[in-house]
Protein backbone atom coordinates (compact mmCIF):
# COMPACT_ATOMS: atom_id res chain seq x y z
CA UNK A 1 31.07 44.93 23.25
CA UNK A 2 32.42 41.55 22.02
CA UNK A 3 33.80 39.23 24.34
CA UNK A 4 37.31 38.84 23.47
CA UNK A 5 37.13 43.03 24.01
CA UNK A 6 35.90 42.37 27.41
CA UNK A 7 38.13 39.87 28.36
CA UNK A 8 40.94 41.77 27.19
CA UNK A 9 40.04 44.68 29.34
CA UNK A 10 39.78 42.57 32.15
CA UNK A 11 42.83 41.63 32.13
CA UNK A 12 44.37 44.54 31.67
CA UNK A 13 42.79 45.47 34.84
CA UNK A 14 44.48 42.76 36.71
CA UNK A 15 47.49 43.55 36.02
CA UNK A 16 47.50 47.40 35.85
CA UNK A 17 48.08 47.30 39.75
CA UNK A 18 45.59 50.41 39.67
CA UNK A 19 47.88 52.77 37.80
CA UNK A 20 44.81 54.11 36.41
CA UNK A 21 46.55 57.07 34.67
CA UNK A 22 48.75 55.01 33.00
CA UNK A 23 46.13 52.44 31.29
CA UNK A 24 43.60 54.86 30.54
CA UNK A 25 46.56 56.99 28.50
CA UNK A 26 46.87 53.45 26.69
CA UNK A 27 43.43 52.92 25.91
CA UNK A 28 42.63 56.51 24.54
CA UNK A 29 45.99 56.46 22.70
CA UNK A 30 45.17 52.96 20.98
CA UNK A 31 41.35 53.24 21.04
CA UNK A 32 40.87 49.46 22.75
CA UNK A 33 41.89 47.07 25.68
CA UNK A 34 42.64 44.93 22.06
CA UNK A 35 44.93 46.96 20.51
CA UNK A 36 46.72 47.28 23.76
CA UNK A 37 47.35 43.31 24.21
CA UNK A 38 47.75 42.99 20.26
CA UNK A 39 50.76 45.86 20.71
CA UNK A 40 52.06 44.26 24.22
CA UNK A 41 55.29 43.13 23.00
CA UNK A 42 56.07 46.60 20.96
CA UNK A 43 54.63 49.04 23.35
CA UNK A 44 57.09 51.20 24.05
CA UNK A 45 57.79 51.75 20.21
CA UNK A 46 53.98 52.41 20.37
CA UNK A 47 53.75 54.84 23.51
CA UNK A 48 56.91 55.85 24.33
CA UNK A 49 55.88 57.33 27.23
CA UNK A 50 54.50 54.15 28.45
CA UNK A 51 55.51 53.24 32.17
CA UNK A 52 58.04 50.66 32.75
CA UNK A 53 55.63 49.14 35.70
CA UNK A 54 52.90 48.55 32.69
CA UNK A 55 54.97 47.42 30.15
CA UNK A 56 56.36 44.60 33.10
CA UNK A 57 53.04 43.38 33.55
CA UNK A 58 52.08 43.25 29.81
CA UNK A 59 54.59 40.81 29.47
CA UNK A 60 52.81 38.48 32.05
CA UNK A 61 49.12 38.57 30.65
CA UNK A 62 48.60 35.27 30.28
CA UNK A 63 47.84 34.96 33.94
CA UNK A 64 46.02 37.53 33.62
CA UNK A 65 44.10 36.64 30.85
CA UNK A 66 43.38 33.25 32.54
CA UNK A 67 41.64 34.80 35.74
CA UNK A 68 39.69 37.13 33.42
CA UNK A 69 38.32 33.81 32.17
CA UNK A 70 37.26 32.77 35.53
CA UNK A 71 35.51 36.38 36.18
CA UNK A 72 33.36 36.09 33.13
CA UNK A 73 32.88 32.58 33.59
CA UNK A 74 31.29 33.69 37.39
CA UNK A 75 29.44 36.74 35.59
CA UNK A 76 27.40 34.45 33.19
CA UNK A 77 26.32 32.23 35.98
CA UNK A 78 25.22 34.81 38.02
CA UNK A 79 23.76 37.77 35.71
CA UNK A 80 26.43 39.95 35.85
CA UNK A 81 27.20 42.72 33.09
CA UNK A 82 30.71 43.72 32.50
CA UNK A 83 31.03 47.72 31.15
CA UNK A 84 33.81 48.04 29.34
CA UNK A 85 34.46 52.02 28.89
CA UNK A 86 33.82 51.98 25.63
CA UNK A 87 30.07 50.71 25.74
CA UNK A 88 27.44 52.67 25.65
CA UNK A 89 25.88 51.29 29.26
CA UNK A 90 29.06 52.76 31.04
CA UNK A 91 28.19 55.43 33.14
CA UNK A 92 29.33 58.36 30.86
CA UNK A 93 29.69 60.85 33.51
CA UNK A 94 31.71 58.98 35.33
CA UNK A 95 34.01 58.06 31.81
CA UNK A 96 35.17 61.70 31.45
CA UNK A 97 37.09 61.38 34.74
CA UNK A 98 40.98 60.81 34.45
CA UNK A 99 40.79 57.98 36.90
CA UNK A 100 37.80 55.82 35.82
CA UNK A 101 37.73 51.72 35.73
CA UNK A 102 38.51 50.50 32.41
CA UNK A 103 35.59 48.12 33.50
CA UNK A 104 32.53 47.86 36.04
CA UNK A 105 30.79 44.79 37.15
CA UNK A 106 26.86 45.51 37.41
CA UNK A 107 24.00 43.43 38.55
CA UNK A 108 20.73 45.61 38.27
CA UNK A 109 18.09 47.17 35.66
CA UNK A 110 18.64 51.11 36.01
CA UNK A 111 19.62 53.00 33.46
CA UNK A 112 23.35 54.11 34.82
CA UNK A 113 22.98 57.02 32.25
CA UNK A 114 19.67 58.48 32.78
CA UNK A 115 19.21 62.11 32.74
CA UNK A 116 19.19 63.00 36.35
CA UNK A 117 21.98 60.83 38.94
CA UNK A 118 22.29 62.28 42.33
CA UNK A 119 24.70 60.77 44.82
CA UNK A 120 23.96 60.69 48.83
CA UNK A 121 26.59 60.48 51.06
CA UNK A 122 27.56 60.62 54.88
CA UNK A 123 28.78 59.52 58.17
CA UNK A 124 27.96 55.52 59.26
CA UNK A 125 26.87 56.90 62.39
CA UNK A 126 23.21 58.71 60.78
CA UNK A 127 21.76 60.12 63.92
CA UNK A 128 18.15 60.70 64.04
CA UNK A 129 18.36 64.12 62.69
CA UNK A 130 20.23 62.64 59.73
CA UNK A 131 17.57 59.79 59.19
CA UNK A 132 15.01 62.72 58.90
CA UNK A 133 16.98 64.44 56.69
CA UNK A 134 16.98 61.95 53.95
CA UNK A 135 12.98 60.94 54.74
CA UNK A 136 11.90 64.38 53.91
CA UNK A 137 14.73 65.15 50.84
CA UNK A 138 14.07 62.11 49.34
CA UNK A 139 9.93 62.63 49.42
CA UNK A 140 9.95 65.87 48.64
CA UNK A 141 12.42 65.42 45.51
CA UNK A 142 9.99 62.61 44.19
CA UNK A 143 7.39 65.02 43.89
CA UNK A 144 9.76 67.90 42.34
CA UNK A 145 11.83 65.52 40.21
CA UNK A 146 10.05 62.48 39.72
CA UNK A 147 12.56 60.66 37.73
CA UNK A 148 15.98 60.36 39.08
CA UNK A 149 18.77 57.37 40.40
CA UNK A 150 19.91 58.03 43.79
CA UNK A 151 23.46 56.26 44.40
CA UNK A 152 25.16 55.46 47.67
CA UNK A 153 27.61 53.09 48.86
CA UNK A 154 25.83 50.39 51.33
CA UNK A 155 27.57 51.13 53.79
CA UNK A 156 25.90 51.75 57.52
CA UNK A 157 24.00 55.34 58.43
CA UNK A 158 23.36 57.84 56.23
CA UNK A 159 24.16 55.57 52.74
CA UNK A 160 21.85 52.77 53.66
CA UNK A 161 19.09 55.12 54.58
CA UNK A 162 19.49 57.04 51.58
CA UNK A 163 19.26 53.76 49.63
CA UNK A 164 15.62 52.61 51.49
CA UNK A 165 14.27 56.00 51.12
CA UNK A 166 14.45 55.86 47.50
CA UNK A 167 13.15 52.42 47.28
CA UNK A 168 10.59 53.11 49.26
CA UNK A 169 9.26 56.40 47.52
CA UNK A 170 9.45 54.40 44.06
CA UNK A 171 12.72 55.79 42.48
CA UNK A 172 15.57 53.54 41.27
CA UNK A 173 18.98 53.50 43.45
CA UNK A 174 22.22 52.02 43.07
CA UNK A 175 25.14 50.85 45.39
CA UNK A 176 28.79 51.40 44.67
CA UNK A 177 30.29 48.46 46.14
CA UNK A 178 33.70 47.97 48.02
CA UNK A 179 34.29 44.49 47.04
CA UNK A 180 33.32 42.30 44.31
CA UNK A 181 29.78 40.76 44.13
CA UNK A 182 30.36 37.51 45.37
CA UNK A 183 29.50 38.84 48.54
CA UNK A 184 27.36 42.01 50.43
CA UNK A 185 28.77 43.96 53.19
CA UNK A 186 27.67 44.83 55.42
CA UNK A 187 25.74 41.25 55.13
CA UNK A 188 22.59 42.75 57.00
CA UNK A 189 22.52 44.71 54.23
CA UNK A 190 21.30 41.71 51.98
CA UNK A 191 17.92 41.92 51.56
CA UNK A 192 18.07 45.60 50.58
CA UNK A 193 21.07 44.55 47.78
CA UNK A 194 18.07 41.99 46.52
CA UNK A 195 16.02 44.90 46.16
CA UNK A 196 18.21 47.38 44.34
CA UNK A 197 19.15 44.40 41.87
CA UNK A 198 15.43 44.60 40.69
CA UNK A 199 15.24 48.56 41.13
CA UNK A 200 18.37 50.21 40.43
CA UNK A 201 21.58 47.90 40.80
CA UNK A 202 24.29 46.78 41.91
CA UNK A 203 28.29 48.14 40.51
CA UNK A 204 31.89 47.70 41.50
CA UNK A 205 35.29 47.80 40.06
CA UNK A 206 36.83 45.21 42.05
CA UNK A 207 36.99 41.24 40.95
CA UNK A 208 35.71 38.39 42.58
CA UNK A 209 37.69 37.60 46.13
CA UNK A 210 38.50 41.35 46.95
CA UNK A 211 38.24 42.06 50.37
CA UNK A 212 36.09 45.19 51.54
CA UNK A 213 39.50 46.58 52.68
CA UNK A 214 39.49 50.12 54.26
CA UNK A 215 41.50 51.54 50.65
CA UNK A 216 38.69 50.16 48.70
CA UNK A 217 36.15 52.07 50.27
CA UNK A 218 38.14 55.08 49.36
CA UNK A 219 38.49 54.24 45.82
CA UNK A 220 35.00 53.40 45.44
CA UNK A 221 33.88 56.77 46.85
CA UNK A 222 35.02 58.58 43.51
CA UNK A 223 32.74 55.88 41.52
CA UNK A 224 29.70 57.69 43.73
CA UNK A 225 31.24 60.89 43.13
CA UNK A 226 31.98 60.88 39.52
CA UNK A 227 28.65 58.78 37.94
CA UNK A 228 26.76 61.49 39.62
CA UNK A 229 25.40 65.20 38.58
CA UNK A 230 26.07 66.19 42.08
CA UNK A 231 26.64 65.12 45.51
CA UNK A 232 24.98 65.65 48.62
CA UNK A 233 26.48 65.30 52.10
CA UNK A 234 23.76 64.75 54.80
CA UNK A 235 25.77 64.56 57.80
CA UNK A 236 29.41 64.27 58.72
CA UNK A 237 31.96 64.27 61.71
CA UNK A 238 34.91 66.81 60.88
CA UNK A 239 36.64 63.98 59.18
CA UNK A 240 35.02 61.15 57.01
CA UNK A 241 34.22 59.50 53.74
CA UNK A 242 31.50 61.73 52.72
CA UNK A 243 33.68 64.76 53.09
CA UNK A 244 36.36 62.76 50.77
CA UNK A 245 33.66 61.90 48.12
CA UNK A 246 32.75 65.99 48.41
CA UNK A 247 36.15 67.11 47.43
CA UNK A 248 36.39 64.13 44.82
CA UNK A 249 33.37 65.46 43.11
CA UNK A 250 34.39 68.92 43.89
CA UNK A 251 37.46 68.16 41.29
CA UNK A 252 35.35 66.27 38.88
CA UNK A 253 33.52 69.68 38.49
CA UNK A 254 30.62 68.10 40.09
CA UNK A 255 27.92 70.05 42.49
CA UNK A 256 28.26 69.33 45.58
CA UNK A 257 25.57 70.19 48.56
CA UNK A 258 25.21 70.06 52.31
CA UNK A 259 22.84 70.21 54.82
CA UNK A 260 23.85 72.29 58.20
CA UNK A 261 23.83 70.88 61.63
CA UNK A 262 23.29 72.65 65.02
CA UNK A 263 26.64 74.06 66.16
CA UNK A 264 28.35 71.79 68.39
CA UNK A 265 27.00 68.67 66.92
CA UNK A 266 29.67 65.95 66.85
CA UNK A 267 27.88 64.41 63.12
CA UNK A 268 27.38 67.67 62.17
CA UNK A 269 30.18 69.46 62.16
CA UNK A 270 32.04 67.76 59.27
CA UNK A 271 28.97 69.65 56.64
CA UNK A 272 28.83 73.06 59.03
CA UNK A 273 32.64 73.50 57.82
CA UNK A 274 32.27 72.51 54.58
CA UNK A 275 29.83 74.97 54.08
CA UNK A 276 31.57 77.97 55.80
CA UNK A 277 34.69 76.82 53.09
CA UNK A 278 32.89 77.27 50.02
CA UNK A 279 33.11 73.66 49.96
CA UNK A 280 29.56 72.77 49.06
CA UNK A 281 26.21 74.91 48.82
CA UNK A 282 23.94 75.04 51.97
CA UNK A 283 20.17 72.89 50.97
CA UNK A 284 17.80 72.76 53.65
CA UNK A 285 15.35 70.38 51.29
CA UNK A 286 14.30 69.05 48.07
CA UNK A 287 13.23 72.64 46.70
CA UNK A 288 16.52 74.35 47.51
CA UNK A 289 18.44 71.40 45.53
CA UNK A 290 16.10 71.82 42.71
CA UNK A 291 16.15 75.13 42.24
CA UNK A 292 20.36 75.52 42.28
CA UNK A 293 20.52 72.66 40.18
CA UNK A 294 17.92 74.72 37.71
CA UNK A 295 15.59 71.23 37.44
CA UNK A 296 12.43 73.05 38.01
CA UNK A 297 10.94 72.05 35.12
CA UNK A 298 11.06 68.45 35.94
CA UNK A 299 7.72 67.86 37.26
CA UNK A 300 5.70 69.96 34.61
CA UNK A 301 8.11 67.93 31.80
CA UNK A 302 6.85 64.34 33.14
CA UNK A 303 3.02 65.79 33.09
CA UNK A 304 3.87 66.83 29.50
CA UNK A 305 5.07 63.44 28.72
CA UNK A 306 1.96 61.75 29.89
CA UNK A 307 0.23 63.94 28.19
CA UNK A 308 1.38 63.38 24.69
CA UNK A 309 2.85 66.92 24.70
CA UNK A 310 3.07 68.71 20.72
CA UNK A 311 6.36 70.69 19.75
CA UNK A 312 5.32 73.97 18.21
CA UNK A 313 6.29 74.53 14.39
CA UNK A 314 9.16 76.40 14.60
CA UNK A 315 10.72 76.22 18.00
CA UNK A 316 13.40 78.86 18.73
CA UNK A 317 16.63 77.06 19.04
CA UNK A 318 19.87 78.16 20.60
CA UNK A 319 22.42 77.67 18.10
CA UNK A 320 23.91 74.74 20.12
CA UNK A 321 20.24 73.36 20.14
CA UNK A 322 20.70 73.71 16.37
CA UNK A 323 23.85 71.86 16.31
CA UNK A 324 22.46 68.78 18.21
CA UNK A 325 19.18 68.77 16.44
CA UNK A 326 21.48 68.70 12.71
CA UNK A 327 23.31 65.73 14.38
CA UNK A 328 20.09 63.98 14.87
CA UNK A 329 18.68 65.01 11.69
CA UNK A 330 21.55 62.74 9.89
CA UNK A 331 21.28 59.92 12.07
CA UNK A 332 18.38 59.87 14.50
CA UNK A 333 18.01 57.72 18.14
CA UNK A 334 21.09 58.27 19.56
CA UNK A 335 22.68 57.80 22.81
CA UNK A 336 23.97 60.93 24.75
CA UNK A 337 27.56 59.65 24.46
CA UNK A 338 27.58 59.66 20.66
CA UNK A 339 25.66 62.43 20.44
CA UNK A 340 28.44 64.06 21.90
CA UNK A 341 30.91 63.06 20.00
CA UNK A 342 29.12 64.22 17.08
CA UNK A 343 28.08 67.59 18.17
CA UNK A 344 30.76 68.51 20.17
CA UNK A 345 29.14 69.44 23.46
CA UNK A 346 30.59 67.99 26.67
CA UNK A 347 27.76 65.47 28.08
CA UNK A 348 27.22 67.43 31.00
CA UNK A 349 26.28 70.49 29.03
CA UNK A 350 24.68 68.72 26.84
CA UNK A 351 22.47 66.66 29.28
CA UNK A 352 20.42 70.28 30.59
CA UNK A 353 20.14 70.96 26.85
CA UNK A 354 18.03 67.87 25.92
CA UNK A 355 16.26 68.19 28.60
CA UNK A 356 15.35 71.91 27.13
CA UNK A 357 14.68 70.36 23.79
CA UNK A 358 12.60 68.00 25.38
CA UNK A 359 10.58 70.46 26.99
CA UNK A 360 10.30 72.66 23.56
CA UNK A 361 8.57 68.77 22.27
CA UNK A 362 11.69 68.65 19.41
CA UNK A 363 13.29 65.80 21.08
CA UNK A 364 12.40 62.99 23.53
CA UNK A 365 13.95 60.38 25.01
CA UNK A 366 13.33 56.48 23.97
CA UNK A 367 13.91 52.82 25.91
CA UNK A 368 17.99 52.46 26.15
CA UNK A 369 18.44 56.27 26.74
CA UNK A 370 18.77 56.97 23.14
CA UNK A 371 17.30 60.35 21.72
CA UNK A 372 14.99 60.70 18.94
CA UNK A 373 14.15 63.35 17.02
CA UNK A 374 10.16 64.32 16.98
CA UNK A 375 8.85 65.18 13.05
């Protein structure tokens, strides 16, 4: 992404006021954050549907434009990456959502678009049964899925256990932040932050100088929700954050899982009535979440890897295999966001079906997340 792109977007973000709608209408109508600030002054000949709000604050972007300045200015001193939407390091599950940051600030080394994301989410008040919980999950899904990012939010209880679990049992996590990274909160929560930035990462929406308001934390819980393949709620009160980042990935078409509580239990109670709504899918481990999200095959796929596995001759291909492999054919190593494009298949469809060509040995996946095409 070039810079005056970035910048651009940047400050459209500043001065969008959140209308998040009403920008990203703009920036799929005119294809860039600089065709929007190139058309400011004609807009509404442009879009004519273009809000009256937005079209106010295009006409005062050179404020804007000068604390964008500032932001990137911070983000090259400290080794921050801005992801515009239209990059190919944005989190692409999370780009199909209506209400998606234009940009994300992101201080880490994961890969935000690797083939399995699962998000971890609960109640700040993690009781020992909830601590458990995420000891044994988290173990037992290194061993079934061995290669996965597990995101949270940093935030006390269940979210910051989640988060040391997964560094401890070698798999890459990363925290959607409330604030921008000029700061951690909570600040005990430091020295795990230092981790993540060298195994998983850092990520927020939100500039330099925000506050970790209350509103934020609710905006950043559809970031969590909407990055992720699905969501799982460890423990909850009747009311909480991690029963409004359930129904947010509940609308984003996301799966969405819960472990049950004893009856009666005050930090249980929120997932026990979830459940008994349909709201989410009862898990009582690793192996349940495995097998409903049909990721069985992960463990005997990462042997096959090591082990140099050979595609057979002639594979048999479904014919929306087919129509992926043809797209590869004409212009191989490709990331899954272009690859979409291209062939037509939605990126969350089209994630379980690389990971079947993968195990048929036709495709495999390179250093970037591209896909290549084997022979």
């Amino acid at each position: 992404m070039n810079g005056q792109e970035t910048l651009n977007a940047l400050a459209l973000t500043r001065i969008n006021h959140f209308n998040l709608a009403g920008l990203l209408h703009l920036y799929h109508t005119l294809g860039s954050a600089t065709a929007i600030v190139e058309h400011r002054n004609d807009m509404s000949d442009v879009v004519s549907d273009c809000s009256p709000r937005l079209l106010e604050g295009l006409k005062k972007l050179d404020e804007a434009l000068k604390r964008a300045e500032a932001e990137l200015d911070f983000c090259h001193r400290h080794g921050i990456r801005t992801l515009c939407m239209n990059d190919d390091d944005y989190p692409q599950r999370l780009a199909e959502c209506d209400d998606a940051p234009l940009v994300l600030f992101y201080k880490g080394t994961a890969d935000l678009n690797q083939l399995r994301v699962i998000s971890i989410v609960g109640t700040r008040h993690c009781t020992s049964y909830g601590q458990d919980v995420i000891m044994r999950f988290i173990s037992d899904l290194r061993n079934l899925c061995p290669k996965a990012l597990i995101v949270s939010g940093l935030a006390y209880g269940v979210d910051i256990h989640a988060h040391r679990r997964a560094l401890d049992n070698g798999y890459e996590t990363a925290c959607v932040l409330a604030h921008g990274l000029d700061y951690i909160y909570p600040a005990r929560h430091r020295d795990v932050a230092a981790r993540m930035a060298g195994q998983g990462g850092l990520l927020t929406e939100f500039f330099t100088g925000t506050n970790a308001d209350k509103v934020n934390f609710v905006r950043r819980n559809r970031i969590v929700a909407g990055m992720a393949d699905a969501t799982v709620l460890v423990e909850s009160a009747a009311r909480g954050g991690g029963l409004i980042t359930a129904r947010i990935a509940r609308d984003y078409n996301r799966d969405v899982f819960a472990f049950p509580g004893r009856a009666g239990d005050v930090y249980s109670e929120g997932c026990n009535n979830l459940i008994r709504d349909n709201g989410a899918a009862l898990i009582n481990g690793a192996a349940d979440f495995i097998a409903a999200m049909g990721w069985e095959g992960d463990a005997q796929l990462d042997r096959a890897r090591a082990e140099g596995i050979e595609r057979t001759l002639f594979p048999e291909l479904s014919v929306e295999e087919a129509a992926v492999v043809d797209v590869l054919r004409g212009g191989n190593d490709m990331q899954i966001n272009m690859l979409s494009v291209k062939s037509g298949v939605p990126i969350g469809a089209l994630t379980a079906m690389l990971f079947e060509l993968e195990m048929k040995g036709v495709v495999r996946t390179m250093a970037g997340g591209m896909y290549h095409l084997i022979g």
